[in-house]
Protein backbone atom coordinates (compact mmCIF):
# COMPACT_ATOMS: atom_id res chain seq x y z
CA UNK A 1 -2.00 13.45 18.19
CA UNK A 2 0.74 15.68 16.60
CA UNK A 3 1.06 16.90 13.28
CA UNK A 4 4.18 15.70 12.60
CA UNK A 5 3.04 11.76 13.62
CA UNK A 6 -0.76 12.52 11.89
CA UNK A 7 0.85 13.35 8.30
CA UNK A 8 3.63 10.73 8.71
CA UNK A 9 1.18 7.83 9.13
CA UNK A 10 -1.15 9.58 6.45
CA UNK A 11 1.94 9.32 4.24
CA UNK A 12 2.59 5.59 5.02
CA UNK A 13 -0.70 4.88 3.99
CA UNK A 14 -0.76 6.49 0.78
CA UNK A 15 2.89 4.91 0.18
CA UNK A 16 1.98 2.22 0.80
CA UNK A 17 -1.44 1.57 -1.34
CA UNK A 18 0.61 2.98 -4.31
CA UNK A 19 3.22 0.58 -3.99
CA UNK A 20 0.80 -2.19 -3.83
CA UNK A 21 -1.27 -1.05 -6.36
CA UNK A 22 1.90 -0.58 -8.23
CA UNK A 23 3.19 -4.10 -7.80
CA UNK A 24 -0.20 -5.54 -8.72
CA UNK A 25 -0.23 -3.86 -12.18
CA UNK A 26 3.14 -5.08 -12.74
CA UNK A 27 2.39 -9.07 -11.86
CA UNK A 28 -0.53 -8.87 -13.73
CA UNK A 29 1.60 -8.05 -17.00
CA UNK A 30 4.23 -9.27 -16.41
CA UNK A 31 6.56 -6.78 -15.27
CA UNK A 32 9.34 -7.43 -12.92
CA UNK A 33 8.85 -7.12 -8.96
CA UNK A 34 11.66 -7.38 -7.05
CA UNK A 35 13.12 -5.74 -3.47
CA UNK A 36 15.85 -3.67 -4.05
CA UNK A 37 13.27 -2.01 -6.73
CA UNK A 38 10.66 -1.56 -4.17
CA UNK A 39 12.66 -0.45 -1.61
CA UNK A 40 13.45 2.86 -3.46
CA UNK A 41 10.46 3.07 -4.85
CA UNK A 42 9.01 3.57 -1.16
CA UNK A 43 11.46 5.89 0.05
CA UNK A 44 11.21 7.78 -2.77
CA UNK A 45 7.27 8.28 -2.98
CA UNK A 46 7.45 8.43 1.16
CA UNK A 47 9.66 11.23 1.26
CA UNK A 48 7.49 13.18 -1.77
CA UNK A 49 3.84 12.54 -0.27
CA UNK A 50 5.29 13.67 3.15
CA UNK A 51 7.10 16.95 2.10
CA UNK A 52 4.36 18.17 0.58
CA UNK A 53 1.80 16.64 3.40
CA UNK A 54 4.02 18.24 6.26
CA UNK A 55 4.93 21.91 4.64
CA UNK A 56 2.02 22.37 2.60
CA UNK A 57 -0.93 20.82 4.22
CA UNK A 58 -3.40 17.89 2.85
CA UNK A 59 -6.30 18.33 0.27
CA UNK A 60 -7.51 17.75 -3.27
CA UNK A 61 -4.93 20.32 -4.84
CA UNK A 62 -2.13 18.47 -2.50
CA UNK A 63 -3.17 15.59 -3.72
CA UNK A 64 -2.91 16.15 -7.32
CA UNK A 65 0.80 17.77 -6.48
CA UNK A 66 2.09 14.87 -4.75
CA UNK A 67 0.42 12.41 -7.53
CA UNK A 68 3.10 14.02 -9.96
CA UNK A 69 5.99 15.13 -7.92
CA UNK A 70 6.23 12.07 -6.25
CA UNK A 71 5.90 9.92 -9.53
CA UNK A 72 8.45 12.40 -11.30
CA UNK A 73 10.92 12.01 -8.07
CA UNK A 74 10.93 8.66 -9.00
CA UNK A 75 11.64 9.01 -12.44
CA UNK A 76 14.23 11.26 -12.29
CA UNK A 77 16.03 8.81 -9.90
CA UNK A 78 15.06 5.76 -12.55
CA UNK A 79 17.18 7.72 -15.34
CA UNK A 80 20.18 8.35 -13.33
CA UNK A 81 20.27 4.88 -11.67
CA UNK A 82 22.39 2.15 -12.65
CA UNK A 83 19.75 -1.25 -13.85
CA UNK A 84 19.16 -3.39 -10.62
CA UNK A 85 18.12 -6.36 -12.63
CA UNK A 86 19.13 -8.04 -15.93
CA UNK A 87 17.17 -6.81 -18.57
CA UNK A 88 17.46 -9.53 -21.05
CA UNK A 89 15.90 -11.09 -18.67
CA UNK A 90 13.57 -8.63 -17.01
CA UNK A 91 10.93 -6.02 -18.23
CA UNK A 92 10.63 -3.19 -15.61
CA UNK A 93 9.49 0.32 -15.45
CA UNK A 94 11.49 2.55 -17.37
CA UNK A 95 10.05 3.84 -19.97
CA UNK A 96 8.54 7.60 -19.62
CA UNK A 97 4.37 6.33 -19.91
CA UNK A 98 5.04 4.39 -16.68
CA UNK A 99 5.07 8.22 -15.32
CA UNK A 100 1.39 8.73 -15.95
CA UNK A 101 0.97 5.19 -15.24
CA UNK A 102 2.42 5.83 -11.45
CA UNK A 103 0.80 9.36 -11.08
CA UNK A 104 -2.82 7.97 -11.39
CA UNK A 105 -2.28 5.23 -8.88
CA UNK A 106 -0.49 7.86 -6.25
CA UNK A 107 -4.42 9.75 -7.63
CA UNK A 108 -6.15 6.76 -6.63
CA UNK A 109 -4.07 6.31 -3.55
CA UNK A 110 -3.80 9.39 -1.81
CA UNK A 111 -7.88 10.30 -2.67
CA UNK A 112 -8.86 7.02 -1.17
CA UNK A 113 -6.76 7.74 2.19
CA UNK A 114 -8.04 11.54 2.00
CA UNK A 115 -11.39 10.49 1.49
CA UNK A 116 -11.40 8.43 4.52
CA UNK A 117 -10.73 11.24 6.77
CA UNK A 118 -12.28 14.06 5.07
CA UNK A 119 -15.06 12.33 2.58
CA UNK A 120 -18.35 14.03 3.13
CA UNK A 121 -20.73 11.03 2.08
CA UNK A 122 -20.40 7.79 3.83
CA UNK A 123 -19.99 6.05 0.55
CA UNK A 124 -16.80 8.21 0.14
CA UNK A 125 -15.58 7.68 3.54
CA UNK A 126 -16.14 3.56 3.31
CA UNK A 127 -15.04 3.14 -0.49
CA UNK A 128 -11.58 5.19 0.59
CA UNK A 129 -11.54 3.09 3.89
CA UNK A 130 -11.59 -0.42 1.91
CA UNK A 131 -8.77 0.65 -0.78
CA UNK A 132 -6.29 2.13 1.81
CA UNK A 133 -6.91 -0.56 4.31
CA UNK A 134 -7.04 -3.51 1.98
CA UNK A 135 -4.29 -2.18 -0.04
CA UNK A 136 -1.92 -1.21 2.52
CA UNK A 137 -1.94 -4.80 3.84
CA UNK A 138 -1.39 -6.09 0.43
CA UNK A 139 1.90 -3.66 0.36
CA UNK A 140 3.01 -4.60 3.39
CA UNK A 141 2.45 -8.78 2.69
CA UNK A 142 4.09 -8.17 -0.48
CA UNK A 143 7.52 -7.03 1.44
CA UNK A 144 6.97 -9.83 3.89
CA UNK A 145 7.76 -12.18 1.04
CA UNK A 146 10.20 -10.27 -0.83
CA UNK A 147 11.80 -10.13 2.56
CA UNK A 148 11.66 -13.69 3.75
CA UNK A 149 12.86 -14.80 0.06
CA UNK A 150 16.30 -12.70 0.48
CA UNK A 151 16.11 -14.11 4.10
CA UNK A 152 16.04 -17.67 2.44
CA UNK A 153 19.32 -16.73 0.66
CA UNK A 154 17.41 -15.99 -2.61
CA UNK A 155 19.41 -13.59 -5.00
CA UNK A 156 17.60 -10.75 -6.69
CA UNK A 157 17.15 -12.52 -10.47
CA UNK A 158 15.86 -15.50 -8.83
CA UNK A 159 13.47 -13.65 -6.42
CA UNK A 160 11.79 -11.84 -9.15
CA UNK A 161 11.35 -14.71 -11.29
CA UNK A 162 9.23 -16.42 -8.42
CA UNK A 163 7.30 -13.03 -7.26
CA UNK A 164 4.21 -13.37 -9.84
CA UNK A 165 0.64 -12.48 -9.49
CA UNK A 166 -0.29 -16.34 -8.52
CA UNK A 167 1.65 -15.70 -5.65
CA UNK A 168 0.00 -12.80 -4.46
CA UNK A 169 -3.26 -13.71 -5.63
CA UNK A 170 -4.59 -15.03 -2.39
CA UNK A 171 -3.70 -12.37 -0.26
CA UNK A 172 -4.98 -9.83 -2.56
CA UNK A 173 -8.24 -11.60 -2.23
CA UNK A 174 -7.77 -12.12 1.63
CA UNK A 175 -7.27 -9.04 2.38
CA UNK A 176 -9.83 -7.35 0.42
CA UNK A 177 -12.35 -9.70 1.57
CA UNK A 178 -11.11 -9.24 5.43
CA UNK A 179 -11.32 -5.29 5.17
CA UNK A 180 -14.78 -5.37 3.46
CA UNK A 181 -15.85 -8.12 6.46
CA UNK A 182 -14.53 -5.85 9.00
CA UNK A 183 -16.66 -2.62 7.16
CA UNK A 184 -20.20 -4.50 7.06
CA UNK A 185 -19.22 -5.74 11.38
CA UNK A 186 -18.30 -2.00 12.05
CA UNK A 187 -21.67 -0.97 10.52
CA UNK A 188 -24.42 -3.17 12.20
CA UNK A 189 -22.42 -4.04 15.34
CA UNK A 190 -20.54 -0.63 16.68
CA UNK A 191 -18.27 -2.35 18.76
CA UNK A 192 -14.52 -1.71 19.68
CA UNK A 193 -11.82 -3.66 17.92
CA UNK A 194 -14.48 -6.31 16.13
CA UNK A 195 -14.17 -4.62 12.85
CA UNK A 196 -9.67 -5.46 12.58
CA UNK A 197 -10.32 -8.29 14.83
CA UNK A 198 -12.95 -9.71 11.71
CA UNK A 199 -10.88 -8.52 9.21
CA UNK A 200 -7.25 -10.03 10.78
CA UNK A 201 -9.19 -12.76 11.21
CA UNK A 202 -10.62 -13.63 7.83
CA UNK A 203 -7.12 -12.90 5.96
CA UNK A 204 -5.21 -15.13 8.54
CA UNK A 205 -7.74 -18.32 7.86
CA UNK A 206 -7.84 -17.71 3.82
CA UNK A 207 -3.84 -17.05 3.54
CA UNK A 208 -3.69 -20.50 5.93
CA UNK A 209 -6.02 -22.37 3.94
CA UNK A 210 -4.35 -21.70 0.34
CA UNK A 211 -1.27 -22.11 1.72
CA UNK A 212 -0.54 -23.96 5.21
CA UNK A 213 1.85 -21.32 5.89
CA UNK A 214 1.15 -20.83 9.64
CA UNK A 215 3.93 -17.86 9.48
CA UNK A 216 2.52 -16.18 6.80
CA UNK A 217 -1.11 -16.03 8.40
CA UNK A 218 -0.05 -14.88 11.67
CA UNK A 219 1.80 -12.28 9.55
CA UNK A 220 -1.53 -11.28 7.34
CA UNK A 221 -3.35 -10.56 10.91
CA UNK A 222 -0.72 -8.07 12.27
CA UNK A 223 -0.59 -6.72 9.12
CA UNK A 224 -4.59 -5.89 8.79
CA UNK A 225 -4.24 -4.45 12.65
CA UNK A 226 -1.01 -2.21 11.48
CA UNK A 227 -3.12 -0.66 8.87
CA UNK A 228 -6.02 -0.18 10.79
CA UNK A 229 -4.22 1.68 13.08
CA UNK A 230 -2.89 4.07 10.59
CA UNK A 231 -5.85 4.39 9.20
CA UNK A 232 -7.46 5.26 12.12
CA UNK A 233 -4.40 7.28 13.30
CA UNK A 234 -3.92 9.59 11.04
CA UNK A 235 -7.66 10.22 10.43
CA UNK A 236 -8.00 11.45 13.88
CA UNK A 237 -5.49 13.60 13.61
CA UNK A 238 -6.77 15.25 10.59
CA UNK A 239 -9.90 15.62 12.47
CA UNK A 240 -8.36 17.09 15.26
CA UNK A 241 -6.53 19.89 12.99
CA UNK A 242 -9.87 20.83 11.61
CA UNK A 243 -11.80 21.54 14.77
């Protein structure tokens, strides 16, 4: 595997368990979620984490660059931008703690995708394993309904009002429980595939059975298989820098 594709999936992964770690915090008090939002948010902390991943190299003092510059990035973009929702209506992000509030979860994010790969205890390596993979998915099911509500014709005040934590609640739980599944089959059964098969598994069945929505479950599998395989991808390419 090539550099170039190794740090850009290692970068995905620690975009996206930020973001959803991110978007958690907010529904949980009640601060607004919404696409357009997101959307920068992503590109922004993409484009910082894999910068510094692709010209500098990954590690622990990489790590605690990107968990500022990328965070900063974002700010300085937040104080220039024009407001994307109504604030009378909305609370969102833009007051200067939310920094230090964003650069510990890029900290928790990057670490647990870096201690995947590089971890030297196997308590490391599996603790990283379940927050990247279980959050990852949770970032990714989180855009499939942002998504699919501006699909449905939704506009952006309307959106936000319905994206709250009871919403995501069940795939949060889904996927966590899938990943940690898929950890325990990987451990006492060693064989190919059964750990994301489990895992895909287990999040399509809960998300059906809370909600009926066929679409969405067949969603929460590919989703659990996507970020296995960047998981998996990019750790193998880290390994294969290091030999």
């Amino acid at each position: 595997m090539s550099k170039f594709y190794s740090n850009f999936l290692f970068s995905i992964a620690v975009t996206a368990v930020m973001n959803a770690l991110d978007m958690v915090y907010h529904l949980a008090t009640g601060w607004a979620v919404h696409l357009n939002y997101v959307a920068i948010k992503l590109t922004v902390i993409f484009l910082s984490v894999w910068m510094i991943t692709q010209f500098i190299g990954i590690g622990k003092e990489e790590g605690v660059v990107a968990s500022i510059f990328g965070p900063f990035m974002f700010y300085i973009y937040y104080v220039f931008a024009g407001a994307t929702l109504n604030r009378e209506m909305f609370k969102i992000d833009e007051q200067f703690w939310f920094f230090f509030l964003h650069a510990a979860l890029m900290l928790i994010a990057y670490f647990a995708a870096w201690s995947f790969a590089k971890g030297k205890t196997h308590w490391a390596r599996t603790t990283g394993f379940i927050l990247a993979a279980g959050f990852a998915s949770i970032a990714f099911d989180a855009l499939f309904i942002m998504i699919r509500m501006r699909l449905n014709g939704l506009d952006e005040e309307t959106a936000a009002g319905l994206m709250t934590l009871s919403l995501v609640s069940v795939p949060v739980i889904a996927y966590i429980l899938g990943v940690i599944a898929g950890v325990l089959i990987d451990r006492f059964i060693k064989k190919n595939y059964l750990d994301r098969l489990a895992a895909g598994i287990i999040a399509f069945a809960l998300i059906y059975l809370f909600s009926k929505d066929l679409v969405h479950a067949v969603f929460a599998f590919a989703f659990v298989n996507i970020a296995y395989y960047i998981i998996h991808g990019y750790k193998k390419g880290i390994a294969s820098k290091s030999q």
